[in-house]
C-alpha atoms as a PDB file:
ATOM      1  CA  UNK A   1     -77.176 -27.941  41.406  1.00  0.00           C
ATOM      2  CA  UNK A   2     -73.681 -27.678  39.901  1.00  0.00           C
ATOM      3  CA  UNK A   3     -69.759 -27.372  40.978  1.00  0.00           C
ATOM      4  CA  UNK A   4     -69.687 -24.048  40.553  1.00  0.00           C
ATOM      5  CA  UNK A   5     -72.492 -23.214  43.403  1.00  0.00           C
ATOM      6  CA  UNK A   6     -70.724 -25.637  45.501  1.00  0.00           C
ATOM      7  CA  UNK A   7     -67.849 -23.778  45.306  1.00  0.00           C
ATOM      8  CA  UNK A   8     -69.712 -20.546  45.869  1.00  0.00           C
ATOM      9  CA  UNK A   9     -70.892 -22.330  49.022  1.00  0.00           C
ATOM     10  CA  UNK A  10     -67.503 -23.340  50.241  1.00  0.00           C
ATOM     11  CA  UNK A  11     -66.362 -19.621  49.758  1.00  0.00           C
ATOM     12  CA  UNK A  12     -68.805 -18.651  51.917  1.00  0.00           C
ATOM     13  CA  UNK A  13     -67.977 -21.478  54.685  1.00  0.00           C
ATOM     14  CA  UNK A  14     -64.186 -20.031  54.661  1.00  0.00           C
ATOM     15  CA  UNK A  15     -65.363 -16.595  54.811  1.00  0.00           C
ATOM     16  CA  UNK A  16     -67.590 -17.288  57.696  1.00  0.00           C
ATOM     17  CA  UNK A  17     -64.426 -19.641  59.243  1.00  0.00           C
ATOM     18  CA  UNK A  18     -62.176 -16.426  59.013  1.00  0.00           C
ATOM     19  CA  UNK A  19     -64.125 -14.403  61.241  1.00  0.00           C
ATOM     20  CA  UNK A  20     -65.498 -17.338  63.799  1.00  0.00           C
ATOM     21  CA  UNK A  21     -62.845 -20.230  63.856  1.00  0.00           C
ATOM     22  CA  UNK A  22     -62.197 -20.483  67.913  1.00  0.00           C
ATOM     23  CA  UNK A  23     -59.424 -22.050  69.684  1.00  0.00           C
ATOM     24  CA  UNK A  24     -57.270 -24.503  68.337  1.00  0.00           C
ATOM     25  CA  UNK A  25     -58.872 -27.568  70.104  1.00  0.00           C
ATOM     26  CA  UNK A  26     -62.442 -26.069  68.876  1.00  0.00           C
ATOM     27  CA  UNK A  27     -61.423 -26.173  64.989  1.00  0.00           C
ATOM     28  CA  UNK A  28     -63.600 -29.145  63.877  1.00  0.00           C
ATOM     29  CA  UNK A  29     -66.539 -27.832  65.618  1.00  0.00           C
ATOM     30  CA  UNK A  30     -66.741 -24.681  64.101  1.00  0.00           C
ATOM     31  CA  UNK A  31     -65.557 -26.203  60.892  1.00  0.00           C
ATOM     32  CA  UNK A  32     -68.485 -28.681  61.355  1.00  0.00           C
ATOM     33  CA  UNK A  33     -70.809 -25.588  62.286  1.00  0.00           C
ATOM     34  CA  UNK A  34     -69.786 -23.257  59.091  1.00  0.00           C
ATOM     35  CA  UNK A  35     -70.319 -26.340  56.755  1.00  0.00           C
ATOM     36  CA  UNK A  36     -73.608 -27.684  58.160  1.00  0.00           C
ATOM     37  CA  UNK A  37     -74.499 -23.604  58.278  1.00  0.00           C
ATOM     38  CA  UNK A  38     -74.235 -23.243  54.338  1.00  0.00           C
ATOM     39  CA  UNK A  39     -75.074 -26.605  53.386  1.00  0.00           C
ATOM     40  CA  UNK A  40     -78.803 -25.747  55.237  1.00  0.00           C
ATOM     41  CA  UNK A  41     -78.872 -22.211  54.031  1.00  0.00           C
ATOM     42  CA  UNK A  42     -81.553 -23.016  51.736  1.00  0.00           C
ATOM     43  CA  UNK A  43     -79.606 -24.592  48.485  1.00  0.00           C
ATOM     44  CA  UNK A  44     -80.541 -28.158  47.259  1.00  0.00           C
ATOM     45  CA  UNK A  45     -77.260 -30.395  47.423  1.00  0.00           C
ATOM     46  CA  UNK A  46     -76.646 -33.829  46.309  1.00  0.00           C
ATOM     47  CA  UNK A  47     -74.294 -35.906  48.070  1.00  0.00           C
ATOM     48  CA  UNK A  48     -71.700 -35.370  45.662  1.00  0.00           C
ATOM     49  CA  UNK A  49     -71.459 -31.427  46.389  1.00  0.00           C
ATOM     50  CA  UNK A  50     -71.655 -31.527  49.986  1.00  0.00           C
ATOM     51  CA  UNK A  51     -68.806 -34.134  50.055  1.00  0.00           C
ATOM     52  CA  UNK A  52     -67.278 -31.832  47.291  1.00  0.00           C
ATOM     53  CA  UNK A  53     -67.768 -28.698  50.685  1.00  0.00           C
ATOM     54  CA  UNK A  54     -66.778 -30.855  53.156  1.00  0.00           C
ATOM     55  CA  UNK A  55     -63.801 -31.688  51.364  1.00  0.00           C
ATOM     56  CA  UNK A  56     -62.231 -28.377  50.299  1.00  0.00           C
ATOM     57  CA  UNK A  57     -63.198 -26.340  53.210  1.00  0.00           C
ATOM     58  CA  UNK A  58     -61.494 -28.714  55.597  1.00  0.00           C
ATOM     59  CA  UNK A  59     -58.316 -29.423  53.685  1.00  0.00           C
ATOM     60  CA  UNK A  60     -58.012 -25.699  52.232  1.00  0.00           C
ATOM     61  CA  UNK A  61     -57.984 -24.818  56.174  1.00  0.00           C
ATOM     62  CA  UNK A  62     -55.114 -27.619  57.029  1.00  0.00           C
ATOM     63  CA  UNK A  63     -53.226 -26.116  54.218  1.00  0.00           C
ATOM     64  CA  UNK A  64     -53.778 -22.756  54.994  1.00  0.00           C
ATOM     65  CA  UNK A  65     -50.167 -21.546  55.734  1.00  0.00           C
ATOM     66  CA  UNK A  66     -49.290 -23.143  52.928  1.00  0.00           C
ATOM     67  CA  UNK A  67     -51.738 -21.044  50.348  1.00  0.00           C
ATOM     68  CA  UNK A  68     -50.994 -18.068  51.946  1.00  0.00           C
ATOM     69  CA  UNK A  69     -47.391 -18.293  50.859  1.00  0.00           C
ATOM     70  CA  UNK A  70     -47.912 -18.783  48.001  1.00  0.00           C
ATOM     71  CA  UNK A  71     -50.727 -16.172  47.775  1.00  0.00           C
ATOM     72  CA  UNK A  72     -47.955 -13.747  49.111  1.00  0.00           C
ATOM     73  CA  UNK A  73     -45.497 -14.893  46.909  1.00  0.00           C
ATOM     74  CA  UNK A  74     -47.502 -13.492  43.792  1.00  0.00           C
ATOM     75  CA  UNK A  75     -49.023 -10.096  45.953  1.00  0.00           C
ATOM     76  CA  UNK A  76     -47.013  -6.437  44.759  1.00  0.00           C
ATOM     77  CA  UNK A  77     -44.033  -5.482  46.987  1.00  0.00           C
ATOM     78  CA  UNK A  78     -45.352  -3.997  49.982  1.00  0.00           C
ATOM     79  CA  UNK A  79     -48.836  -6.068  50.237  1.00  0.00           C
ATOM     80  CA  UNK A  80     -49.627  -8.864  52.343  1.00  0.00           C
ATOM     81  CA  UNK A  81     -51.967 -11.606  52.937  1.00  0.00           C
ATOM     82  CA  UNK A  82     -53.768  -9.770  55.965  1.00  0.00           C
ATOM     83  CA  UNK A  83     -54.047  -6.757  54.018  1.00  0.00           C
ATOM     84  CA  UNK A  84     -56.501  -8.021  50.974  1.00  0.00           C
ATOM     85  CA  UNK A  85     -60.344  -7.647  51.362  1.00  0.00           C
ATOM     86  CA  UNK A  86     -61.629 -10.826  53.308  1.00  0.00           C
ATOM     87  CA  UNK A  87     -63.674 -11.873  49.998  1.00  0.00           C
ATOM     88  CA  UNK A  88     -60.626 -11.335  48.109  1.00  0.00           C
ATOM     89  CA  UNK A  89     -58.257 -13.872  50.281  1.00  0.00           C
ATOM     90  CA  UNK A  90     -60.944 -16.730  50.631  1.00  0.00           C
ATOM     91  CA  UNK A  91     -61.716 -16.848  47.175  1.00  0.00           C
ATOM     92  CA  UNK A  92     -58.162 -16.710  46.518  1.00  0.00           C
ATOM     93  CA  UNK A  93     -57.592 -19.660  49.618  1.00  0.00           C
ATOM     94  CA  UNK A  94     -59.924 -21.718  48.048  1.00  0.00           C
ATOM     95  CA  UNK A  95     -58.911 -21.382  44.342  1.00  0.00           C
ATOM     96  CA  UNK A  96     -55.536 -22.036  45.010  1.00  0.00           C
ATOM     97  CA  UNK A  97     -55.957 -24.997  46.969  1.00  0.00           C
ATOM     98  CA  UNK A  98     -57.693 -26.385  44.298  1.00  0.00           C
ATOM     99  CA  UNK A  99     -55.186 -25.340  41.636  1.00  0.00           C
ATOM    100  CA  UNK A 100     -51.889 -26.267  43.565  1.00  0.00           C
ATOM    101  CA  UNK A 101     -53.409 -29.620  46.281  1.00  0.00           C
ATOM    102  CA  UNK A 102     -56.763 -30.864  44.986  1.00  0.00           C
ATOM    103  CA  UNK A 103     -56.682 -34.012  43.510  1.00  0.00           C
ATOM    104  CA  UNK A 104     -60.182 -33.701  41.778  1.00  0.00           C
ATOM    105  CA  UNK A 105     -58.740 -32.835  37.970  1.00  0.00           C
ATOM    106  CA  UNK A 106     -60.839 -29.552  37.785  1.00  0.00           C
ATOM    107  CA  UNK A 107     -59.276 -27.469  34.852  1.00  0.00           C
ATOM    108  CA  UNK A 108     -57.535 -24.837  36.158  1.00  0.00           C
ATOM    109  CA  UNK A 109     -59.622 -22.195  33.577  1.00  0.00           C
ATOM    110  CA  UNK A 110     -62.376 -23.370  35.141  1.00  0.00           C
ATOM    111  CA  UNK A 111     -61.230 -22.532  38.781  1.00  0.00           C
ATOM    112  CA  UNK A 112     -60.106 -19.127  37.610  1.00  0.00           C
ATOM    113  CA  UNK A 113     -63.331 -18.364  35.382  1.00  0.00           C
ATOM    114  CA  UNK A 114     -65.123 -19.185  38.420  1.00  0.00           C
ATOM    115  CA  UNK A 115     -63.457 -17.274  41.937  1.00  0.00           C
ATOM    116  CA  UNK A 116     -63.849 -14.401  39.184  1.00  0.00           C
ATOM    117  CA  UNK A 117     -67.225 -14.974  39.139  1.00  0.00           C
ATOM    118  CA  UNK A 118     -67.761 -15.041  42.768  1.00  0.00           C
ATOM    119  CA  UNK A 119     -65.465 -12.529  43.219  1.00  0.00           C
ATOM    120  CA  UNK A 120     -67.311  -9.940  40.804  1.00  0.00           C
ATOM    121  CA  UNK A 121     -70.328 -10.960  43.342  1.00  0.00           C
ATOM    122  CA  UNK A 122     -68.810 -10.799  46.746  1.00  0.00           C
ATOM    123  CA  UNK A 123     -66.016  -8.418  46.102  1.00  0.00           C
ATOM    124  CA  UNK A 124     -65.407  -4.712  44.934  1.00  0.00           C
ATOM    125  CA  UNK A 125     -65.717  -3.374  41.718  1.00  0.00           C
ATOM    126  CA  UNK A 126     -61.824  -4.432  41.030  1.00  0.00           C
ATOM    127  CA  UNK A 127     -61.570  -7.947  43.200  1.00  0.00           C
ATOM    128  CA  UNK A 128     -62.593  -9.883  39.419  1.00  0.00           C
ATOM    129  CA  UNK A 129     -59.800  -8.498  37.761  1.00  0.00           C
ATOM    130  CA  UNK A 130     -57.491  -8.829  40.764  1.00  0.00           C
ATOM    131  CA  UNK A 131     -58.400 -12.097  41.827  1.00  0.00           C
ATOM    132  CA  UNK A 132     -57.984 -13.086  37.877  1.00  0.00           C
ATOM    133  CA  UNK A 133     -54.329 -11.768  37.936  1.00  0.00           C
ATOM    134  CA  UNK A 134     -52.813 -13.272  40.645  1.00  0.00           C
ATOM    135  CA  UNK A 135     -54.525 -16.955  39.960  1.00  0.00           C
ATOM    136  CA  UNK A 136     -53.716 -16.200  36.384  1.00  0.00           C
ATOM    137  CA  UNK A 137     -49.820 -16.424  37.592  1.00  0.00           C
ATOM    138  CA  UNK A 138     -49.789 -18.936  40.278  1.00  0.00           C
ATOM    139  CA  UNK A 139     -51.595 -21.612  37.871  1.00  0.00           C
ATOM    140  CA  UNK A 140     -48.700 -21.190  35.631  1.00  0.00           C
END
């Protein structure tokens, strides 16, 4: 298994989280739930990757506000966070926290090459090239 499906899986963990997160009080349950969901869906994980899941689902989501504003900071006049495709914002979410908070030393060309990736599987026909762009200019 490698990084890059890991991070394919967390995508999918903060995707799920976006539309199924509860209350407040509830937010390490269904954290807990989304994780264990994708973990089990099937994929072979070592220890490393599911730590790797565990690690930048839960502190992408503490950071959240955070990686939106700076998400928004780089969006055209007129757009906002709310208004990009759902596939489009968590691959975004989770490529910026690891760009801008994650102390794991992943090469930011790698993070980019890779939420394009996922993005050109999960998105539209133009979230690769959009989701390229505006990582493109917040890792700089």
């Amino acid at each position: 298994m490698s990084r890059s499906l890991a991070r394919e899986i967390a995508f999918k963990a903060l995707f799920m989280l976006e539309f199924n997160s509860g209350e407040e009080e509830e937010k390490n349950i269904y954290e807990e739930l989304a994780i264990d969901t994708v973990i089990n869906s099937g994929k072979k994980l070592n220890e490393s990757e599911c730590q790797y899941i565990n690690e930048v689902v839960k502190s992408a989501r503490e950071k959240l506000s955070e990686i939106d504003e700076i998400i928004s900071t780089h969006l055209k006049k007129g757009w906002t966070i709310e208004r990009l495709a759902a596939a489009d914002r968590n691959i975004l979410r989770l490529s910026v926290y690891e760009i801008k908070f994650s102390e794991n030393n992943i090469p930011k060309g790698i993070i980019i090459n890779e939420a394009v990736e996922i993005a050109k599987k999960y998105g539209t026909d133009s979230s690769g090239r959009f989701v390229n762009g505006i990582l493109a200019t917040i890792a700089n």
